[in-house]
Protein backbone atom coordinates (compact mmCIF):
# COMPACT_ATOMS: atom_id res chain seq x y z
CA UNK A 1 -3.07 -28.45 24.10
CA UNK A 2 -6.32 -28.18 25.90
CA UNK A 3 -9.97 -28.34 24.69
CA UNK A 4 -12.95 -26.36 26.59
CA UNK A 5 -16.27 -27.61 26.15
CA UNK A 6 -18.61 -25.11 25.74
CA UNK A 7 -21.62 -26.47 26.31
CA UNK A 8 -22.28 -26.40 22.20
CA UNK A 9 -18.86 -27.72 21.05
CA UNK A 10 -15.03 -28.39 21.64
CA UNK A 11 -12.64 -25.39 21.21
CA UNK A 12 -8.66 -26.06 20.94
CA UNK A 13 -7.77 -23.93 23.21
CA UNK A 14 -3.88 -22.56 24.24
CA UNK A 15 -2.91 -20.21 27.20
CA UNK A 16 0.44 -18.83 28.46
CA UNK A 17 0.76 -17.38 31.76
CA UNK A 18 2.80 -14.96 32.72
CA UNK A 19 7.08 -15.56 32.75
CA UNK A 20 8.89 -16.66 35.86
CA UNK A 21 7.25 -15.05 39.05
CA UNK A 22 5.05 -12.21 37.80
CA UNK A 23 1.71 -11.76 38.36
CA UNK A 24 -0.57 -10.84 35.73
CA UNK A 25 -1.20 -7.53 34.43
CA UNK A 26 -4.67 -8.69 33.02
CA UNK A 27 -5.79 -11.50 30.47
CA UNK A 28 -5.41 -10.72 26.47
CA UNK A 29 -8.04 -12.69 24.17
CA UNK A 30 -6.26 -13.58 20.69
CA UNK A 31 -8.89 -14.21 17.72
CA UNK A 32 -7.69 -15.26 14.73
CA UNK A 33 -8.91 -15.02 11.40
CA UNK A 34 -10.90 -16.90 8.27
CA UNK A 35 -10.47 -20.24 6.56
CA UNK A 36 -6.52 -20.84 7.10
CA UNK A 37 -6.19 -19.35 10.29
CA UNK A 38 -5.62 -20.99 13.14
CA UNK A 39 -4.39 -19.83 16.34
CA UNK A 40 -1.04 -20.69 15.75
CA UNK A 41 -0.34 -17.64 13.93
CA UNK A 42 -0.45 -15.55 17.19
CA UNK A 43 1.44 -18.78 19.32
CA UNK A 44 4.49 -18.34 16.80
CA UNK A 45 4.34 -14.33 16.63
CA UNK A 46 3.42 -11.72 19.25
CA UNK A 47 1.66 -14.36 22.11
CA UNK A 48 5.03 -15.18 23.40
CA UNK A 49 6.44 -11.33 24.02
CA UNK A 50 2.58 -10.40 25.78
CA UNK A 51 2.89 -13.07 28.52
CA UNK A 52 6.75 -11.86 29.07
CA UNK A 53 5.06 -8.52 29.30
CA UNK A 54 2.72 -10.21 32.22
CA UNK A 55 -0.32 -11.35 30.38
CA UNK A 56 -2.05 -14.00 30.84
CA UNK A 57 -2.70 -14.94 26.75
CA UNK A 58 -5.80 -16.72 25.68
CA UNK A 59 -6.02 -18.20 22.28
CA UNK A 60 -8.26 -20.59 20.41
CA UNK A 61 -9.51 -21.78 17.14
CA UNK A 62 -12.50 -20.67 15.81
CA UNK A 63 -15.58 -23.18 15.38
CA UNK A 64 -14.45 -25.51 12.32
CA UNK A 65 -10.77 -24.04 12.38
CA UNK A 66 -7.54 -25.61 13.40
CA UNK A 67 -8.26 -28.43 15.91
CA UNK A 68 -11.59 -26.90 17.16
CA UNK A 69 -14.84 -29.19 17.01
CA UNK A 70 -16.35 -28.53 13.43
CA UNK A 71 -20.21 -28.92 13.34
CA UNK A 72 -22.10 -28.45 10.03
CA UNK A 73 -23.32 -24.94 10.66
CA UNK A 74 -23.29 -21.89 13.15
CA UNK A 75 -21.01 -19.70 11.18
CA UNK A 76 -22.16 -16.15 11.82
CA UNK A 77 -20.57 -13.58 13.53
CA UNK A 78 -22.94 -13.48 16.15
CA UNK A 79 -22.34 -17.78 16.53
CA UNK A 80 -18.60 -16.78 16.93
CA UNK A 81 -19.01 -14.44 19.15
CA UNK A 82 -21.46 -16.65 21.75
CA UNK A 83 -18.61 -18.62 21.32
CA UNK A 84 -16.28 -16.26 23.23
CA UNK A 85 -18.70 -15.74 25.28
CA UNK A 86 -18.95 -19.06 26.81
CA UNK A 87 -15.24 -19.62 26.28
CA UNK A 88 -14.12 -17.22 28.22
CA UNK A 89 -16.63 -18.19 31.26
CA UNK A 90 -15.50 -21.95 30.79
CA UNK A 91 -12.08 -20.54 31.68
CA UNK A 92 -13.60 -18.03 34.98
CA UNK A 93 -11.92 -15.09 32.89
CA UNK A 94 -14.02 -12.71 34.80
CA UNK A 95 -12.17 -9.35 34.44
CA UNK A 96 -12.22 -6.56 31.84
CA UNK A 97 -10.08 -8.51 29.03
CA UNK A 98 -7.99 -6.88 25.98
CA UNK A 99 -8.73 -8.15 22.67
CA UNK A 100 -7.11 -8.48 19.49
CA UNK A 101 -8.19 -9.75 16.71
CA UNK A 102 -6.69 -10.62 12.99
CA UNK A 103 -8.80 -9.97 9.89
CA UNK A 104 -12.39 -11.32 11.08
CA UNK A 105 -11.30 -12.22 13.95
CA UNK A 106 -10.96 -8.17 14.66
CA UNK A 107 -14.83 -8.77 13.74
CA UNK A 108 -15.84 -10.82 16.29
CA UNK A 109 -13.72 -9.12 19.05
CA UNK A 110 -15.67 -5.70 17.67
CA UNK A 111 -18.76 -7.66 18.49
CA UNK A 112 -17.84 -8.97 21.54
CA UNK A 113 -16.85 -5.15 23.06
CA UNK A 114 -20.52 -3.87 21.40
CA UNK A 115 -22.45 -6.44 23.38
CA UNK A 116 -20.20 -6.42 26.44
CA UNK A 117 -18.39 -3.18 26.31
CA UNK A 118 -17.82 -3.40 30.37
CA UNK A 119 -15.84 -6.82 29.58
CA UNK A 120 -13.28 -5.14 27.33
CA UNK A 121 -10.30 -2.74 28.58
CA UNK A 122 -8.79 -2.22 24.92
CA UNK A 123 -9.49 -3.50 21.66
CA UNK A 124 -6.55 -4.14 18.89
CA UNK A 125 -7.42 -4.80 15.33
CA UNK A 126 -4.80 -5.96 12.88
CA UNK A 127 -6.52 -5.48 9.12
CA UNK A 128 -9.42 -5.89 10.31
CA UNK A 129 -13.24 -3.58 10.68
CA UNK A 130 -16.63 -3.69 12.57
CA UNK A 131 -19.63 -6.30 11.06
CA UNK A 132 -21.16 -3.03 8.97
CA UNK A 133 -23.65 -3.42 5.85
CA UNK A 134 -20.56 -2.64 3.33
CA UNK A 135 -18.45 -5.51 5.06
CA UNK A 136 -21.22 -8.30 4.96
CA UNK A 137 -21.46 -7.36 0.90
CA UNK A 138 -17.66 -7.46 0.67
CA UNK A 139 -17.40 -10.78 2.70
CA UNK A 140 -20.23 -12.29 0.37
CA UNK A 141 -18.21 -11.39 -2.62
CA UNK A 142 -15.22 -12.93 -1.69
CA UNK A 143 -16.54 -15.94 0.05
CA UNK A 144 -18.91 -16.82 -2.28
CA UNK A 145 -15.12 -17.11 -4.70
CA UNK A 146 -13.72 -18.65 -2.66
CA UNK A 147 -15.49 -21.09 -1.15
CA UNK A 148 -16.65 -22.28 -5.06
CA UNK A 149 -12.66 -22.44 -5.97
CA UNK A 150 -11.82 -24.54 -2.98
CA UNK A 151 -15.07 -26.57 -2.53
CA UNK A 152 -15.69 -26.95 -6.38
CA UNK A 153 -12.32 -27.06 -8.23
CA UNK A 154 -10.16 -27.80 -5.45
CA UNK A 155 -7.48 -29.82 -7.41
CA UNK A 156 -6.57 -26.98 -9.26
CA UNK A 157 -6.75 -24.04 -6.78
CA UNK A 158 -4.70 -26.18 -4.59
CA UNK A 159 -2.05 -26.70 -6.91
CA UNK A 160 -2.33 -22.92 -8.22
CA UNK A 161 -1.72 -21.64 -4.34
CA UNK A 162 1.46 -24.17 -3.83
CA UNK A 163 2.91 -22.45 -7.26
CA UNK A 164 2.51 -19.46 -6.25
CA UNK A 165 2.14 -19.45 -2.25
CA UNK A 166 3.81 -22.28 -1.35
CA UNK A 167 3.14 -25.67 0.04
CA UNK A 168 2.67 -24.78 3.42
CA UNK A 169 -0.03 -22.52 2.47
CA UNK A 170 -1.14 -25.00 0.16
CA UNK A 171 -1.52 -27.53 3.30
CA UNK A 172 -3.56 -24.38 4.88
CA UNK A 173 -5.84 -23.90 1.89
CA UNK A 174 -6.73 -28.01 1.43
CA UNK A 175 -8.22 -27.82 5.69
CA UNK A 176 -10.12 -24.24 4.18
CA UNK A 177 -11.73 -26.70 1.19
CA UNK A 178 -13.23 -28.95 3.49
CA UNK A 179 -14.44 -26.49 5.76
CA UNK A 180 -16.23 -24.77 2.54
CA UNK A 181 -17.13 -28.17 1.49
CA UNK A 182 -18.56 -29.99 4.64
CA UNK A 183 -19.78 -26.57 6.48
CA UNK A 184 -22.43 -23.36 5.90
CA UNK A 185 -19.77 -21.19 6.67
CA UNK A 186 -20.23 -19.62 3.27
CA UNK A 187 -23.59 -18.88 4.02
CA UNK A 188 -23.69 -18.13 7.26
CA UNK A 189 -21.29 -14.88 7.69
CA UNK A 190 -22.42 -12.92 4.75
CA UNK A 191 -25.99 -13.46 6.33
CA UNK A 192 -24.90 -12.06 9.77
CA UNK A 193 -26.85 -9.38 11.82
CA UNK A 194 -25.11 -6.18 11.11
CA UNK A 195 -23.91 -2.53 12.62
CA UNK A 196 -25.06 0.25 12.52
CA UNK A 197 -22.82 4.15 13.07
CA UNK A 198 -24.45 4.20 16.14
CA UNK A 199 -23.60 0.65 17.62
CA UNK A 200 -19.98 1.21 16.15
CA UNK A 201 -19.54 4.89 18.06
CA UNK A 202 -20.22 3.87 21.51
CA UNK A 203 -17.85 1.16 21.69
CA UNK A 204 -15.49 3.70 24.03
CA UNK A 205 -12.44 1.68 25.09
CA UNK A 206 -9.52 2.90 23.67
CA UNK A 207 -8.80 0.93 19.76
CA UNK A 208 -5.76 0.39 17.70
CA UNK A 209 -6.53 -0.15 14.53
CA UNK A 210 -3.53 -1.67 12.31
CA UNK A 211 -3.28 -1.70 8.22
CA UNK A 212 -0.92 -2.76 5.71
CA UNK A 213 0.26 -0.16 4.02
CA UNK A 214 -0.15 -1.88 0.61
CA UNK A 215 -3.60 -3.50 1.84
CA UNK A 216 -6.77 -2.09 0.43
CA UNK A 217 -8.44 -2.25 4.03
CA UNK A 218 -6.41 0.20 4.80
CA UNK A 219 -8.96 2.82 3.39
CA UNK A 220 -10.97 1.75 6.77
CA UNK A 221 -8.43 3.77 9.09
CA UNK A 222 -10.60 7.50 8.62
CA UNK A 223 -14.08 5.92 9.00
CA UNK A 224 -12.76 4.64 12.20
CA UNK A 225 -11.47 7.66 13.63
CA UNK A 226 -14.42 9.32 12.60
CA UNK A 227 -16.69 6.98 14.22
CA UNK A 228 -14.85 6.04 17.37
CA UNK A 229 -14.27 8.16 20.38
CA UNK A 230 -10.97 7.03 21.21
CA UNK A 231 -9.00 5.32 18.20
CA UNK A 232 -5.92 5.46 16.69
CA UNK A 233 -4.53 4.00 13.88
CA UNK A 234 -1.17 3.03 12.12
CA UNK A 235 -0.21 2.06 8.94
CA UNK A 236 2.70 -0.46 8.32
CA UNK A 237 4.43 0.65 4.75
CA UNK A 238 5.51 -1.95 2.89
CA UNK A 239 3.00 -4.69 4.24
CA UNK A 240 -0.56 -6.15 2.79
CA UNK A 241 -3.22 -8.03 4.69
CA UNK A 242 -0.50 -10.65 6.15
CA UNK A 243 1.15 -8.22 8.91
CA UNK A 244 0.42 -10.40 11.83
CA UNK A 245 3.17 -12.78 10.15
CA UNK A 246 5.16 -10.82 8.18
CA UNK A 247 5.86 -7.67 10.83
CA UNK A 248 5.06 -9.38 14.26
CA UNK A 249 7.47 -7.67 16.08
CA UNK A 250 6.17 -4.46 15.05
CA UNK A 251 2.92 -5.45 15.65
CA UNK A 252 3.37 -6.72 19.12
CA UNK A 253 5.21 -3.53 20.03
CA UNK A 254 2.04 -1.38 18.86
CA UNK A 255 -0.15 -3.74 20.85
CA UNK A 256 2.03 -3.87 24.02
CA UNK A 257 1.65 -0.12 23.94
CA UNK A 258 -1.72 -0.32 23.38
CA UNK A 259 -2.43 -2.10 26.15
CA UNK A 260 -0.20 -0.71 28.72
CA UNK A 261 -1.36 2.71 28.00
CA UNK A 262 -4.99 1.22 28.52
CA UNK A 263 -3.68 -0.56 31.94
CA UNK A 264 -2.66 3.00 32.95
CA UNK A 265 -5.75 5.13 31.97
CA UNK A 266 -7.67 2.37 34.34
CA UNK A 267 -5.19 2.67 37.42
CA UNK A 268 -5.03 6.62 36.91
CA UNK A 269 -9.12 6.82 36.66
């Protein structure tokens, strides 16, 4: 475990170098997602096959998630992404980076390549969309439930979600309740600055864009094409929002490709 100081708080930080003697073939950023996610769902998954590919893997927790410092307030998308900002020039990750990022954390790393699109090789999003005005309304919707079941009637949500999630999710959802409880995050990321078509089209490294068959963001995978000038996407059958856990293997294989295809369109050019 190792925690980077920022300069505005503590991140809980994990990195795995590349296996045996190789050298690296770049540095992948892994950004996790909302409320009960935590870097570890990329450590147990797909983080382990990328540095056997030759990457040199970056996670973290968010601000307020996992073992990350969690200050009162500073929740919005563009606070997350100064974050990787100044993360990634604590660790002198000065290179053209791939990102991937899980549910919001697919937001942020969107962010990141529209403010620094020269920083970013490839860009991988598993269930996950740009910061755009029908996204803030959706994530206002479903925070605003959510935080009021988990900061307001916590006793019972928590024992609803161990009935019918299980305990270790349960566990999950009780560290989500006092991050609703004791932070603006709530607040903060429905109020976040926004994108417009324009912002979102001339983000031009190449994107994979990954859905759950059975998951409703799945809708997302035209507007993207439409709007992007190099994306593809693929749909899992079979899977909702949870892929990165429940189909790693296929999801690190789509991302591996991803990324060496990206590697190669840089060498070639």
């Amino acid at each position: 475990m190792s925690m980077v100081d920022t300069g505005a708080l503590r991140l809980h930080v994990q990195r795995i170098g590349p296996r045996g003697s190789r050298s690296s073939r770049g540095t992948v950023v892994l950004v996790h997602g909302l409320l009960t996610d935590s870097l570890a769902s990329y450590y147990f998954t797909v983080a382990p096959s990328f540095a056997a590919d030759g990457l040199d893997v970056v996670m973290y927790d968010l601000r307020g998630h996992g073992r990350s410092d969690r200050p009162p307030g500073g929740y919005s998308l563009d606070d997350n992404i100064t974050d990787l900002e100044a993360l990634l020039e604590r660790l002198k990750v000065t290179g053209p980076v791939h990102l991937v990022g899980n549910s919001y954390g697919g937001t942020i790393a969107f962010g990141y390549a529209v403010r620094h699109p020269e920083r970013v090789t490839s860009l991988s999003l598993i269930e996950s969309e740009p910061a755009t005005p029908a996204w803030a309304s959706k994530l206002r919707g479903i925070l605003g439930r959510v935080v009021h079941e988990l900061a307001h009637n916590e006793s019972d949500a928590i024992t609803w979600i161990a009935a019918h999630r299980g305990h270790n999710t349960a566990r999950l959802a009780r560290g989500a309740a006092r991050l609703a409880r004791e932070t603006s995050i709530g607040q903060d990321i429905p109020a976040s600055s926004v994108l417009m078509d324009h912002q979102i089209s001339a983000v031009s490294c190449p994107v994979l864009a990954l859905y759950g068959g059975k998951s409703d963001v799945a809708e997302l995978a035209p507007l993207l094409e439409g709007l992007l000038p190099d994306c593809r996407t693929v749909i899992v059958p079979g899977h909702e929002h949870s892929i990165l856990v429940e189909a790693p293997a296929t999801i690190g294989e789509h991302i591996r490709s991803h990324i060496a295809g990206a590697c190669a369109a840089v060498t070639a050019g």
